[in-house]
C-alpha atoms as a PDB file:
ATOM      1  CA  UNK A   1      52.807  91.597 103.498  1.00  0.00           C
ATOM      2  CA  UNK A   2      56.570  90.483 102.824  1.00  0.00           C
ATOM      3  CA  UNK A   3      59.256  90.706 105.586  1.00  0.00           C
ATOM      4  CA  UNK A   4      61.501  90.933 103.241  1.00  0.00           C
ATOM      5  CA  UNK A   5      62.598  93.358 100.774  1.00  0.00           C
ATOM      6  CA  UNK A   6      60.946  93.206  97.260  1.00  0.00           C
ATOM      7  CA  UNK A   7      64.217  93.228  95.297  1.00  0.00           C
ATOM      8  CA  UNK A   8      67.572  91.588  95.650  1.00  0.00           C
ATOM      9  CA  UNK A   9      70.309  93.754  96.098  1.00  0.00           C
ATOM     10  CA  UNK A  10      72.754  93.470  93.561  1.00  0.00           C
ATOM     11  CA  UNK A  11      76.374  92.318  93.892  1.00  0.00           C
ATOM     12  CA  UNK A  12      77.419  95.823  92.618  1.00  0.00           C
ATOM     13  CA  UNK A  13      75.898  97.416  95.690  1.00  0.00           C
ATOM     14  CA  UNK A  14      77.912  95.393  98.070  1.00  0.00           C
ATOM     15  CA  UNK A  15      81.212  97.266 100.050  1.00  0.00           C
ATOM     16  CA  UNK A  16      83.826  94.278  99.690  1.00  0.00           C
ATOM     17  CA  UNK A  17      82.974  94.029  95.489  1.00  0.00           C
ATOM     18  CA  UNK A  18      83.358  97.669  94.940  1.00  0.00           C
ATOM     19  CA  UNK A  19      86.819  97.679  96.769  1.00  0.00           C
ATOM     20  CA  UNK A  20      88.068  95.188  94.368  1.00  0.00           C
ATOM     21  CA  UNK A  21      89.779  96.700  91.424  1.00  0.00           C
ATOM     22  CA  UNK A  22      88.334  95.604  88.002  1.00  0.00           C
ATOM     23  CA  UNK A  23      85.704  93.456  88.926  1.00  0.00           C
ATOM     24  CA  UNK A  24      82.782  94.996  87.236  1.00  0.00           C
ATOM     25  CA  UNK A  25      85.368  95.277  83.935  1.00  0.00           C
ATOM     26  CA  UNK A  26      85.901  91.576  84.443  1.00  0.00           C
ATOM     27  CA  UNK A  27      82.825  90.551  84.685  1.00  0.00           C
ATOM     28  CA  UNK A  28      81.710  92.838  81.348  1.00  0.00           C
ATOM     29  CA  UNK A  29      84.595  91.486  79.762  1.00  0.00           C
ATOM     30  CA  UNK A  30      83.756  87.838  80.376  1.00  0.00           C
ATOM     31  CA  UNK A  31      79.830  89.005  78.915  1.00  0.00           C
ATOM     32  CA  UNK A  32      80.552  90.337  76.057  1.00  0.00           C
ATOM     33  CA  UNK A  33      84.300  88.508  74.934  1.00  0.00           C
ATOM     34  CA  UNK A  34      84.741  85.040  76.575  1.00  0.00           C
ATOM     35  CA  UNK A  35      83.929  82.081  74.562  1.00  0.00           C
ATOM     36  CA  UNK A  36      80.749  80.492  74.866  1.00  0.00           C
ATOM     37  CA  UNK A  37      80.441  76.991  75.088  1.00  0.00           C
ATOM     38  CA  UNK A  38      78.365  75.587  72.437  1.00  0.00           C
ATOM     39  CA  UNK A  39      76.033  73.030  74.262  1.00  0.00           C
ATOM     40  CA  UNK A  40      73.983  71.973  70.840  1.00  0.00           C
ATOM     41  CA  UNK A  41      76.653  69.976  69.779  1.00  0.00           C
ATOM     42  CA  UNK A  42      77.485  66.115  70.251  1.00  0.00           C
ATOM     43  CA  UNK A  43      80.476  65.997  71.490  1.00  0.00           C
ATOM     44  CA  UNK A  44      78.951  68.455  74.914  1.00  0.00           C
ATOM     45  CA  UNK A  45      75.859  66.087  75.153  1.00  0.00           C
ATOM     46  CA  UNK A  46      78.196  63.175  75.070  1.00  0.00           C
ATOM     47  CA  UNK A  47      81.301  64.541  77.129  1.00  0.00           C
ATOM     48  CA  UNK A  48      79.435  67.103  79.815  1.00  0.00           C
ATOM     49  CA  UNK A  49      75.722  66.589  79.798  1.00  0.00           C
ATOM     50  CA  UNK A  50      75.344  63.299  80.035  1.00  0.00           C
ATOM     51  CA  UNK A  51      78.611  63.226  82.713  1.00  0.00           C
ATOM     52  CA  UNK A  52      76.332  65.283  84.903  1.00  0.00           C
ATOM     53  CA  UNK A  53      73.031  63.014  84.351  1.00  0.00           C
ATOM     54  CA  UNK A  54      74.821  60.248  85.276  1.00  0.00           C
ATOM     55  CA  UNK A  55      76.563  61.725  88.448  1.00  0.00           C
ATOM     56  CA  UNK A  56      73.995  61.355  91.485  1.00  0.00           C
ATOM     57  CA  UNK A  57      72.983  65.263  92.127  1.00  0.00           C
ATOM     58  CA  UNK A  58      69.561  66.148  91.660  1.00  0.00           C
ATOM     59  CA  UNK A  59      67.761  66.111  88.210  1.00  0.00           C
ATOM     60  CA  UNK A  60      67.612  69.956  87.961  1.00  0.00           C
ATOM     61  CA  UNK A  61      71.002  70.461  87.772  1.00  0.00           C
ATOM     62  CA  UNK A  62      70.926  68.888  84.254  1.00  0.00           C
ATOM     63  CA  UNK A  63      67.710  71.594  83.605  1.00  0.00           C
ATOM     64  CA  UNK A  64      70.748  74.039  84.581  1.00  0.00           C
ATOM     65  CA  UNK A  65      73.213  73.047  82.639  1.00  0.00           C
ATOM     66  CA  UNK A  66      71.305  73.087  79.755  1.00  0.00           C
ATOM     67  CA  UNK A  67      69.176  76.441  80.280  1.00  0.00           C
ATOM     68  CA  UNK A  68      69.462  79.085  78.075  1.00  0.00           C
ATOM     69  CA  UNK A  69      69.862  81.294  80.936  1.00  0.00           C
ATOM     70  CA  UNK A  70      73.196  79.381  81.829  1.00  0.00           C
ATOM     71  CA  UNK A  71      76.362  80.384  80.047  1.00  0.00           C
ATOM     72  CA  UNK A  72      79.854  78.090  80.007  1.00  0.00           C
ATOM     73  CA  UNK A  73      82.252  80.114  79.202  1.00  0.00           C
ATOM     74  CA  UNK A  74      86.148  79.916  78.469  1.00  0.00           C
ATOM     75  CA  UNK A  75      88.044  83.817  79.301  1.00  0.00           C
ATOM     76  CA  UNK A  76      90.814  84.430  77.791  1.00  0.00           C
ATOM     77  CA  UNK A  77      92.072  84.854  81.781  1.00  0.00           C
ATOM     78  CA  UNK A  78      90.694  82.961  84.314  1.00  0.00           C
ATOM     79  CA  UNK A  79      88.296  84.693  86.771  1.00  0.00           C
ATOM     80  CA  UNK A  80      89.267  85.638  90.141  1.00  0.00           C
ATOM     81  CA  UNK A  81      87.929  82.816  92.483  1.00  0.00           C
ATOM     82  CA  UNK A  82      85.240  84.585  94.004  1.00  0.00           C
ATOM     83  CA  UNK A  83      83.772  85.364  90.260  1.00  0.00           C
ATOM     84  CA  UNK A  84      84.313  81.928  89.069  1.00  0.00           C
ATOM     85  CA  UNK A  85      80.005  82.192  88.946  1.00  0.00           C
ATOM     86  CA  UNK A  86      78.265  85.000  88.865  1.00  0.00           C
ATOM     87  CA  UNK A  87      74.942  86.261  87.236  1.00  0.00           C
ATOM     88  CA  UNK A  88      74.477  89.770  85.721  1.00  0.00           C
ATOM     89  CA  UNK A  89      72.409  90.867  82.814  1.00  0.00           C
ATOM     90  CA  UNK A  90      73.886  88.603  79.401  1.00  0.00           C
ATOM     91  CA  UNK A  91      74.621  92.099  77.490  1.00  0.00           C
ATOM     92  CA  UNK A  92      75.953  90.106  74.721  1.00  0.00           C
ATOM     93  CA  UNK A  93      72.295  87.729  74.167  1.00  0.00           C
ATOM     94  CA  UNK A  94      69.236  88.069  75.807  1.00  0.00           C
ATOM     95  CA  UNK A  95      69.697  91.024  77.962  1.00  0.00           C
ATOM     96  CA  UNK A  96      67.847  88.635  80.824  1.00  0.00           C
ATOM     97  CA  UNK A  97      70.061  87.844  83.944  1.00  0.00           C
ATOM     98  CA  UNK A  98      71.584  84.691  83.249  1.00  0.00           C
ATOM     99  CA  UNK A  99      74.372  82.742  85.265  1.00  0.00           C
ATOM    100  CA  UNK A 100      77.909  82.552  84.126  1.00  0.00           C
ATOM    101  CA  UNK A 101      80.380  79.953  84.866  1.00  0.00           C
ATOM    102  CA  UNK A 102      83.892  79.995  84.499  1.00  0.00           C
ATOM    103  CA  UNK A 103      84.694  76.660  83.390  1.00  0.00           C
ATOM    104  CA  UNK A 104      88.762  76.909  82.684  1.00  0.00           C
ATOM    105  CA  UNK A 105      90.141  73.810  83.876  1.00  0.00           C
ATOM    106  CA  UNK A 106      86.871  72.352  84.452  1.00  0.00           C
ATOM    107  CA  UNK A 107      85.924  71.924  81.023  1.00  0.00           C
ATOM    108  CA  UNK A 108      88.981  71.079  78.658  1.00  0.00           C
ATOM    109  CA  UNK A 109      89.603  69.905  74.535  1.00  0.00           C
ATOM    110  CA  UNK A 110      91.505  67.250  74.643  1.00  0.00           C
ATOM    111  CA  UNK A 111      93.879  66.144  72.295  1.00  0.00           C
ATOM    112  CA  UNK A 112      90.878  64.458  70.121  1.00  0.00           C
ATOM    113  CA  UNK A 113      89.239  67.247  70.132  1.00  0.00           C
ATOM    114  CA  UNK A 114      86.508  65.931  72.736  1.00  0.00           C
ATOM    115  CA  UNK A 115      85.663  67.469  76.236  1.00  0.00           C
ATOM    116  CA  UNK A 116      87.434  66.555  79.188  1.00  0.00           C
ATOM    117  CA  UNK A 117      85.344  67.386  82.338  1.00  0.00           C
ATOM    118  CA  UNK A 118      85.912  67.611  85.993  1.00  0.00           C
ATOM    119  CA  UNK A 119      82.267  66.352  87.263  1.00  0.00           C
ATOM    120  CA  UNK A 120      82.579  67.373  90.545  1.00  0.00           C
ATOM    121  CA  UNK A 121      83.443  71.193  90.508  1.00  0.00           C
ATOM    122  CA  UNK A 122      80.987  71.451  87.577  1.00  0.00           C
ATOM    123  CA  UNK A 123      78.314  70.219  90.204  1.00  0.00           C
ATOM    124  CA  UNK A 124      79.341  72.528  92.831  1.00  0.00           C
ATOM    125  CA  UNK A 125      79.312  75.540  89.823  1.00  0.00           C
ATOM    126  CA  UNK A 126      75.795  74.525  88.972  1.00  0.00           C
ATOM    127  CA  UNK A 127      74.803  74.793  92.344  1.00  0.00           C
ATOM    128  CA  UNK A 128      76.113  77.984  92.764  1.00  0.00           C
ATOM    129  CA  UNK A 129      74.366  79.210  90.005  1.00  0.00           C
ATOM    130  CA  UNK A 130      71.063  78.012  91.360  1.00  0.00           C
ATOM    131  CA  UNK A 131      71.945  80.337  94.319  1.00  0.00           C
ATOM    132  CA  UNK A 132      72.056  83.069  92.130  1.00  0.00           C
ATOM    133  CA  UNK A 133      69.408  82.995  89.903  1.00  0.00           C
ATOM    134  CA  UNK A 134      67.018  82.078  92.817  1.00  0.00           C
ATOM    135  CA  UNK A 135      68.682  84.788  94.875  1.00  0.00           C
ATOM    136  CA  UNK A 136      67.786  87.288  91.622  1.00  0.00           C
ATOM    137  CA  UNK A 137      64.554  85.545  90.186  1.00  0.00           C
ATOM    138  CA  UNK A 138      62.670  84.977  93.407  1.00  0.00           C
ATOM    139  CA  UNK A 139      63.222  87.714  96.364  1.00  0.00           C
ATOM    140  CA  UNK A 140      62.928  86.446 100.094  1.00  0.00           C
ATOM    141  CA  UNK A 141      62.981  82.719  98.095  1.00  0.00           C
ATOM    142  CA  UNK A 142      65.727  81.509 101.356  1.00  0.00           C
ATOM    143  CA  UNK A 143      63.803  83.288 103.970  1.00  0.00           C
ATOM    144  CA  UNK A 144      60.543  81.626 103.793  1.00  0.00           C
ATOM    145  CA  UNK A 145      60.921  78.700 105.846  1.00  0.00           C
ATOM    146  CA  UNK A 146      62.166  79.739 109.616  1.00  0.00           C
ATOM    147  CA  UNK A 147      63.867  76.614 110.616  1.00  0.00           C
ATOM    148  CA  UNK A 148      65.786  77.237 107.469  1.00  0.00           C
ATOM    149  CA  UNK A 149      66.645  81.363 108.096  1.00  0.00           C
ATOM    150  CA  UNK A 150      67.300  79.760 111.459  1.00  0.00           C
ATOM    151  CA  UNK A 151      69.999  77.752 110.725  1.00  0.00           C
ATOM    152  CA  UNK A 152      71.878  79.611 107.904  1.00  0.00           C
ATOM    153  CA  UNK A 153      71.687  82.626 110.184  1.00  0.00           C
ATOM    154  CA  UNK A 154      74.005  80.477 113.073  1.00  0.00           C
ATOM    155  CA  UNK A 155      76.136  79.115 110.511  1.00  0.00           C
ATOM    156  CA  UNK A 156      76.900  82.613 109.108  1.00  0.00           C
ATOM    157  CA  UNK A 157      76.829  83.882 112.846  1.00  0.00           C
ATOM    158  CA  UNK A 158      79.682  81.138 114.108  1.00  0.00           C
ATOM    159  CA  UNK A 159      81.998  81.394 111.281  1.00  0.00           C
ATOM    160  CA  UNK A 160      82.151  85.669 111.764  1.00  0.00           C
ATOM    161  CA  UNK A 161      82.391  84.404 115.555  1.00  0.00           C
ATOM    162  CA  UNK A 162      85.036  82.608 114.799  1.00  0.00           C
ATOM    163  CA  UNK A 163      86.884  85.220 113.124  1.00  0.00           C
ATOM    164  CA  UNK A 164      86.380  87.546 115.358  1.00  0.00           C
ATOM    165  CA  UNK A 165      87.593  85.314 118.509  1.00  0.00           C
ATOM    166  CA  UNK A 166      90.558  84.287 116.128  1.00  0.00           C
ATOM    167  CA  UNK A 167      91.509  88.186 116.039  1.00  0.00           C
ATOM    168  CA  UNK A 168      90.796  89.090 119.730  1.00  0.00           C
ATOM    169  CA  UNK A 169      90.517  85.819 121.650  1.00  0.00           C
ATOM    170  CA  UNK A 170      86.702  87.440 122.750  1.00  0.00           C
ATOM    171  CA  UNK A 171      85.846  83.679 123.780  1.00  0.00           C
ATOM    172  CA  UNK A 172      88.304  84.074 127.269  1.00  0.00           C
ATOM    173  CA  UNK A 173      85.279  86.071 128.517  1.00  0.00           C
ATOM    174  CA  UNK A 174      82.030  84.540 129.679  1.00  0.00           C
ATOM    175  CA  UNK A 175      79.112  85.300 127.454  1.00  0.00           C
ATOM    176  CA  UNK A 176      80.802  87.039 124.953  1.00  0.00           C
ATOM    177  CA  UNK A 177      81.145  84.131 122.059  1.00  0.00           C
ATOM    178  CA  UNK A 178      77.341  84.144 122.725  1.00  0.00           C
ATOM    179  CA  UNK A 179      76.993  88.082 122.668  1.00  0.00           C
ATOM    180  CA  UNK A 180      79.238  87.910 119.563  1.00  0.00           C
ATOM    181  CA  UNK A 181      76.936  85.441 117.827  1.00  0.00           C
ATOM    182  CA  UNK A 182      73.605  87.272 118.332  1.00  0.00           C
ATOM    183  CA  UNK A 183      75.551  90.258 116.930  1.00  0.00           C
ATOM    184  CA  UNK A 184      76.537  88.590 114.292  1.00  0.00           C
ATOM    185  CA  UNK A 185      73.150  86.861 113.608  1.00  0.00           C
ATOM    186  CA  UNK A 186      71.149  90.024 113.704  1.00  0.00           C
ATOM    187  CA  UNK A 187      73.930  91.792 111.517  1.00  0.00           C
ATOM    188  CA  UNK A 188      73.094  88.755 108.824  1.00  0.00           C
ATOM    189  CA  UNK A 189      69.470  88.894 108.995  1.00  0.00           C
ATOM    190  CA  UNK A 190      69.221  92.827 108.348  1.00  0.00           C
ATOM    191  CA  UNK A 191      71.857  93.065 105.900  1.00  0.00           C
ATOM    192  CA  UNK A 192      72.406  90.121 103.639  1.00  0.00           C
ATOM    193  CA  UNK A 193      68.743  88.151 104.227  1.00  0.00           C
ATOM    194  CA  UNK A 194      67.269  91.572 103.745  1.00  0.00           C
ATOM    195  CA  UNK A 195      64.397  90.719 106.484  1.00  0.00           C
ATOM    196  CA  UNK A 196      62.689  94.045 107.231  1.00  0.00           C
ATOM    197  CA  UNK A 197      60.418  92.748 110.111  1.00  0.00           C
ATOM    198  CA  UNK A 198      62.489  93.439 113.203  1.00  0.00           C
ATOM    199  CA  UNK A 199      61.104  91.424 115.849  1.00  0.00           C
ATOM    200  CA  UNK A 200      61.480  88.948 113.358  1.00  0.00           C
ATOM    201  CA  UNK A 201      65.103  89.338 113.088  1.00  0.00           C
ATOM    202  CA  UNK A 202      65.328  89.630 117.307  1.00  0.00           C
ATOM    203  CA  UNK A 203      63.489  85.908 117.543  1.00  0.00           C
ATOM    204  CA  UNK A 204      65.502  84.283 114.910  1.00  0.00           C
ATOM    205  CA  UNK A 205      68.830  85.882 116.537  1.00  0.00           C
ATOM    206  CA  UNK A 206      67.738  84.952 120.182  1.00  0.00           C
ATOM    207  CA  UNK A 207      67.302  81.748 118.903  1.00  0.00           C
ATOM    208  CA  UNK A 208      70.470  81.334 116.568  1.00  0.00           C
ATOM    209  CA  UNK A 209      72.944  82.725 119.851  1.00  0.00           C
ATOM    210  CA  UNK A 210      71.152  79.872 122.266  1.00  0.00           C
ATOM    211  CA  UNK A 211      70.427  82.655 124.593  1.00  0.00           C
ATOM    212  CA  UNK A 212      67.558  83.535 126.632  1.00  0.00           C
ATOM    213  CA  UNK A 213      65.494  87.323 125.895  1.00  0.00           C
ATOM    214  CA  UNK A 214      66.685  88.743 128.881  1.00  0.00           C
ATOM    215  CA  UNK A 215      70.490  88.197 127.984  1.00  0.00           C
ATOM    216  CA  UNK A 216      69.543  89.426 124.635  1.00  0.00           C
ATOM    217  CA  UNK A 217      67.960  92.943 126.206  1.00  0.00           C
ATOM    218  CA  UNK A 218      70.969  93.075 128.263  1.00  0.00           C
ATOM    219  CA  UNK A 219      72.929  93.040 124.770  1.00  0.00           C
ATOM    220  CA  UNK A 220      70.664  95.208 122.981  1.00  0.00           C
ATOM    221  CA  UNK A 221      71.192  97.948 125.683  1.00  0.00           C
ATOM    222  CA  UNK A 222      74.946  98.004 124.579  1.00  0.00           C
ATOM    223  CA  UNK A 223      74.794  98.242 121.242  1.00  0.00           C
ATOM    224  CA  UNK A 224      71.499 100.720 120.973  1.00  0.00           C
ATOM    225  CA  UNK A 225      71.959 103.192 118.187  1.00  0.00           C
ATOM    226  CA  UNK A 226      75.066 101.148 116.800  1.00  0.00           C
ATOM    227  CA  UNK A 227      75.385 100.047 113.146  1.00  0.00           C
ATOM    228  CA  UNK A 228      74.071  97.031 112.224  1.00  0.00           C
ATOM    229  CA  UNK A 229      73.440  98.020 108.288  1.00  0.00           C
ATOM    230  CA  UNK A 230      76.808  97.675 106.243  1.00  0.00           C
ATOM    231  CA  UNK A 231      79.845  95.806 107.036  1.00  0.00           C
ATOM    232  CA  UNK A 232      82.102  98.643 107.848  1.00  0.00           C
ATOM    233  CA  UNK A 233      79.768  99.989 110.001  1.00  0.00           C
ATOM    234  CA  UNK A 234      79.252  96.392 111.762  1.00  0.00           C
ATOM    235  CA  UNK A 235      82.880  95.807 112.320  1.00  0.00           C
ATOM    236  CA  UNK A 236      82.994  99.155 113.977  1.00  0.00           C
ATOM    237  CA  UNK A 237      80.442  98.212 116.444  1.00  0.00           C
ATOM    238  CA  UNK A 238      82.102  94.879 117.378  1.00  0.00           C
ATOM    239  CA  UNK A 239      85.145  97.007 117.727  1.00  0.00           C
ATOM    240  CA  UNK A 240      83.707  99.246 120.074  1.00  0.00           C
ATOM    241  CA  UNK A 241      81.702  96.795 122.072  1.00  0.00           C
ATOM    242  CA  UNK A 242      84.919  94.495 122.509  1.00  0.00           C
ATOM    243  CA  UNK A 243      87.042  96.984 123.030  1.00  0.00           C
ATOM    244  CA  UNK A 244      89.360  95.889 120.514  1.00  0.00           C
ATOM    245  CA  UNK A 245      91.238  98.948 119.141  1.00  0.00           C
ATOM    246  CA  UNK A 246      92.961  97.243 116.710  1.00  0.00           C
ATOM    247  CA  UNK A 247      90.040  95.663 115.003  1.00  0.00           C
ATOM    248  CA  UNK A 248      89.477  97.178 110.965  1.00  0.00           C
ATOM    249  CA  UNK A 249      87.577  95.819 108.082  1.00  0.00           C
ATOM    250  CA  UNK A 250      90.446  95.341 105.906  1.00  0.00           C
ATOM    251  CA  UNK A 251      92.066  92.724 108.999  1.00  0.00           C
ATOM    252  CA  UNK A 252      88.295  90.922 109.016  1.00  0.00           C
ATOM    253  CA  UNK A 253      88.847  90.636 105.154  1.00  0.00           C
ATOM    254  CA  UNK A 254      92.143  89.444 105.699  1.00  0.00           C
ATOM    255  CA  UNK A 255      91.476  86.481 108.330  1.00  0.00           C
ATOM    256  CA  UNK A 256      88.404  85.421 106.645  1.00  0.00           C
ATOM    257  CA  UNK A 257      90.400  84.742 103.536  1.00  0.00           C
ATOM    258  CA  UNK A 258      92.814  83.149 105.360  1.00  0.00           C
ATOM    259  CA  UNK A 259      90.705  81.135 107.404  1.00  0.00           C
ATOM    260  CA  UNK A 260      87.862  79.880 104.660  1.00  0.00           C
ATOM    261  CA  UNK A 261      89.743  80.726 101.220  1.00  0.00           C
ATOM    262  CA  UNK A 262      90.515  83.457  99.128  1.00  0.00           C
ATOM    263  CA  UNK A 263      87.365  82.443  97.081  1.00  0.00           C
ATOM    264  CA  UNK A 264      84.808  83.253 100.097  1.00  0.00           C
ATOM    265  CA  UNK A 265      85.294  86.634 100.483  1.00  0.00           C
ATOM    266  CA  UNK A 266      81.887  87.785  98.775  1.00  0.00           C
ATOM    267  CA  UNK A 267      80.473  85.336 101.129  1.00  0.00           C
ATOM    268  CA  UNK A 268      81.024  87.506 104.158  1.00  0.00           C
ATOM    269  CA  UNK A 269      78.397  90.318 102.481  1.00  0.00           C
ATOM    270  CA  UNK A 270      76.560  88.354  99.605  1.00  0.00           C
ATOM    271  CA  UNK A 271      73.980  85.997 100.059  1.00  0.00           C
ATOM    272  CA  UNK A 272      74.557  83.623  96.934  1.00  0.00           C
ATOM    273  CA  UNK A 273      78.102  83.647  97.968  1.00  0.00           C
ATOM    274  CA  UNK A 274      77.823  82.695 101.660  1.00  0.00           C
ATOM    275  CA  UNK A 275      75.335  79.902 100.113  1.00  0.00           C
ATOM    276  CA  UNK A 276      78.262  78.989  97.520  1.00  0.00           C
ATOM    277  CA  UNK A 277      80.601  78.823 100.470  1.00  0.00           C
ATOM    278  CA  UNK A 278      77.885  76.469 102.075  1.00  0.00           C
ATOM    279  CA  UNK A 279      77.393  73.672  99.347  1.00  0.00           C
ATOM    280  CA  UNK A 280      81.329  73.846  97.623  1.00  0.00           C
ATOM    281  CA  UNK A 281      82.340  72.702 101.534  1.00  0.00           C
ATOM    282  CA  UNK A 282      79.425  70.061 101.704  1.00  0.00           C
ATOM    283  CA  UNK A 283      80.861  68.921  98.079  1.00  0.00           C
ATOM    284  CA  UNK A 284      83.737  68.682  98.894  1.00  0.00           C
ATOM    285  CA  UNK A 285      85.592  69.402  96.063  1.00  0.00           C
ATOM    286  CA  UNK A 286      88.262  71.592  98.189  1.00  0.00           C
ATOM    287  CA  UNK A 287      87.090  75.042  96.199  1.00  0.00           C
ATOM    288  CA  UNK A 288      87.715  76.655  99.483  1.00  0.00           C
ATOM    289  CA  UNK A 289      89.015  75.569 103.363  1.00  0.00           C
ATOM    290  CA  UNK A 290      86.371  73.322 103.499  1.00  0.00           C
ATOM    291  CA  UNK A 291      87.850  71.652 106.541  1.00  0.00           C
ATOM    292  CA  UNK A 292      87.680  74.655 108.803  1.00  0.00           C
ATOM    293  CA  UNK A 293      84.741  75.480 107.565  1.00  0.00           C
ATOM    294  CA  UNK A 294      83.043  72.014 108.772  1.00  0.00           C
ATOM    295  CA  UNK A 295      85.183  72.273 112.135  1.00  0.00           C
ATOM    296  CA  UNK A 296      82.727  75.351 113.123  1.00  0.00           C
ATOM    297  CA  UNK A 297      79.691  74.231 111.694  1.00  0.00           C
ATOM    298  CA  UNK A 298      79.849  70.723 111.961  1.00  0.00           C
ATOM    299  CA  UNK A 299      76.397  68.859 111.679  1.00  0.00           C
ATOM    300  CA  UNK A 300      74.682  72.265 110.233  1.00  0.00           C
ATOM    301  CA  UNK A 301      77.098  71.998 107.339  1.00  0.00           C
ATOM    302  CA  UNK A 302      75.869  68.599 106.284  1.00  0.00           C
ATOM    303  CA  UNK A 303      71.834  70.156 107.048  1.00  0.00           C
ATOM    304  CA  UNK A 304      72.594  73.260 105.543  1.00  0.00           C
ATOM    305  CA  UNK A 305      73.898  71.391 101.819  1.00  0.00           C
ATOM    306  CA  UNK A 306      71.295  68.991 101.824  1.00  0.00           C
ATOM    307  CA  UNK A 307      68.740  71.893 102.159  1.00  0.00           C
ATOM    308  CA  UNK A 308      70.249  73.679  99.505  1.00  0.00           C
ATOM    309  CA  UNK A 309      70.934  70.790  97.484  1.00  0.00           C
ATOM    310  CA  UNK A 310      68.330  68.709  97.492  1.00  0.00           C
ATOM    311  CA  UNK A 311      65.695  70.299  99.564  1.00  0.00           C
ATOM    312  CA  UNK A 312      65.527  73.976  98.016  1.00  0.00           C
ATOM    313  CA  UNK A 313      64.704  73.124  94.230  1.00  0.00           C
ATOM    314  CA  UNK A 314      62.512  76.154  93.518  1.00  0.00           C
ATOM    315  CA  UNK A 315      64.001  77.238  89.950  1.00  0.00           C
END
């Protein structure tokens, strides 16, 4: 039996996209109106496809490009950056959930009426939109292997850690980065992996904080009956635990943007968009504060993007 839920929870069901304004009209407007790029022409086999097969990412991302369940589209507005990929149901063609990228400024006519691409963020796009449509196409797909849950559990784990301890300086106090980080962890597994099998979620969290299962109980007797299911519930609990009265959602929102880009902030909730976060800082193609981000994470950012690069091809 699966330790994970059977279905992926959709984007729509998340706290952070249904207190931004217009996003669901935005992303039915970019459905059913933006332009599509036409990729059975010469001019896109010449200009973008072959651009990509010639770059050195893996072959699929060429099978990406070029899948009918990938749309290129041009809005007549830009998307916000954390929409700039997204999949949903194509209302407008085959009523499947396909991935949409945003490609204004990525893709351009030039004056000779040819394409004009930028390689790189295409690349990091097309990863993204593996995320996705794994993420949507195969449930519990990134929490089969447990070395792998392991390690995108402490990366997602340090960089709420580090907003946190950026807020209320929680690190001054022995144990508590490590207290904060098996919070954290468990908060990930249960919410955004979607692992249902709680002493699954306890080993992987032991293991993620560096602590020993004593110091975990110890934790576990101070935050029994807390929430550990949504993210305003979550940041309540670290708000209670550290005492930190000052401590609200919308300041967490506001210091991760600040901290890892405006363009991350689905990331914090999402799965596919904490994954997106992962591989546009291992590109390095400065789509969000990619620095910062590899500060915290150091060597598990470069493991973490070749996993989901070149390791986790299962589309």
């Amino acid at each position: 039996m699966s330790d994970v839920k059977s279905t992926a929870s959709p984007i729509t069901s998340c706290y952070i996209y249904n207190k931004m304004a217009g996003y669901t009209k935005l992303m039915t407007d970019a459905i059913m109106h933006a332009e599509r790029i036409n990729k059975n022409t010469e001019k896109f086999v010449e200009d973008v496809a072959l651009e990509i097969k010639r770059s050195k990412a893996p072959i699929y991302a060429l099978k990406i490009l070029n899948s009918k369940n990938t749309q290129l589209i041009w809005p007549k507005d830009a998307l916000p950056r954390p929409l700039k990929v997204f999949a949903a149901k194509d209302l407008k063609g085959s009523k499947k959930i396909t991935a949409f990228i945003d490609c204004s400024n990525i893709i351009r006519v030039g004056n000779n009426e040819r394409y004009r691409v930028n390689t790189e963020v295409l690349l990091a796009h097309i990863f993204s939109a593996k995320h996705n449509m794994m993420y949507y196409g195969i449930p519990g797909v990134f929490s089969k292997k447990s070395s792998d849950v392991t390690l995108y559990t402490r990366a997602y784990a340090k960089l709420f850690t580090h907003i946190i301890d950026y807020i209320g300086n929680i690190s001054v106090i022995p144990d508590n980065r490590e207290k904060m980080i098996y919070m954290a962890s468990k908060f990930f597994l249960n919410t955004i992996m979607a692992i249902t099998d709680e002493d699954k979620i306890e080993a992987i969290a032991v293991k993620a904080a560096g602590i020993t299962q004593s110091q975990a109980n110890i934790f576990n007797i101070r935050t029994e009956g807390m929430d550990f299911d949504s993210l305003p519930g979550f940041v309540d609990t670290v708000k209670e635990v550290f005492k930190m009265d000052k401590l609200t959602i919308g300041l967490v929102l506001e210091k991760w943007m600040f901290l890892y880009g405006a363009g991350t902030i689905l990331g914090i909730e999402f799965l596919p968009s904490f994954l997106t976060m992962i591989t546009d800082a291992y590109c390095g193609v400065y789509l969000n504060n990619q620095k910062t981000i590899e500060k915290i994470l150091s060597k598990d950012l470069v493991e973490m993007g070749k996993i989901l690069i070149y390791e986790n091809t299962n589309i």
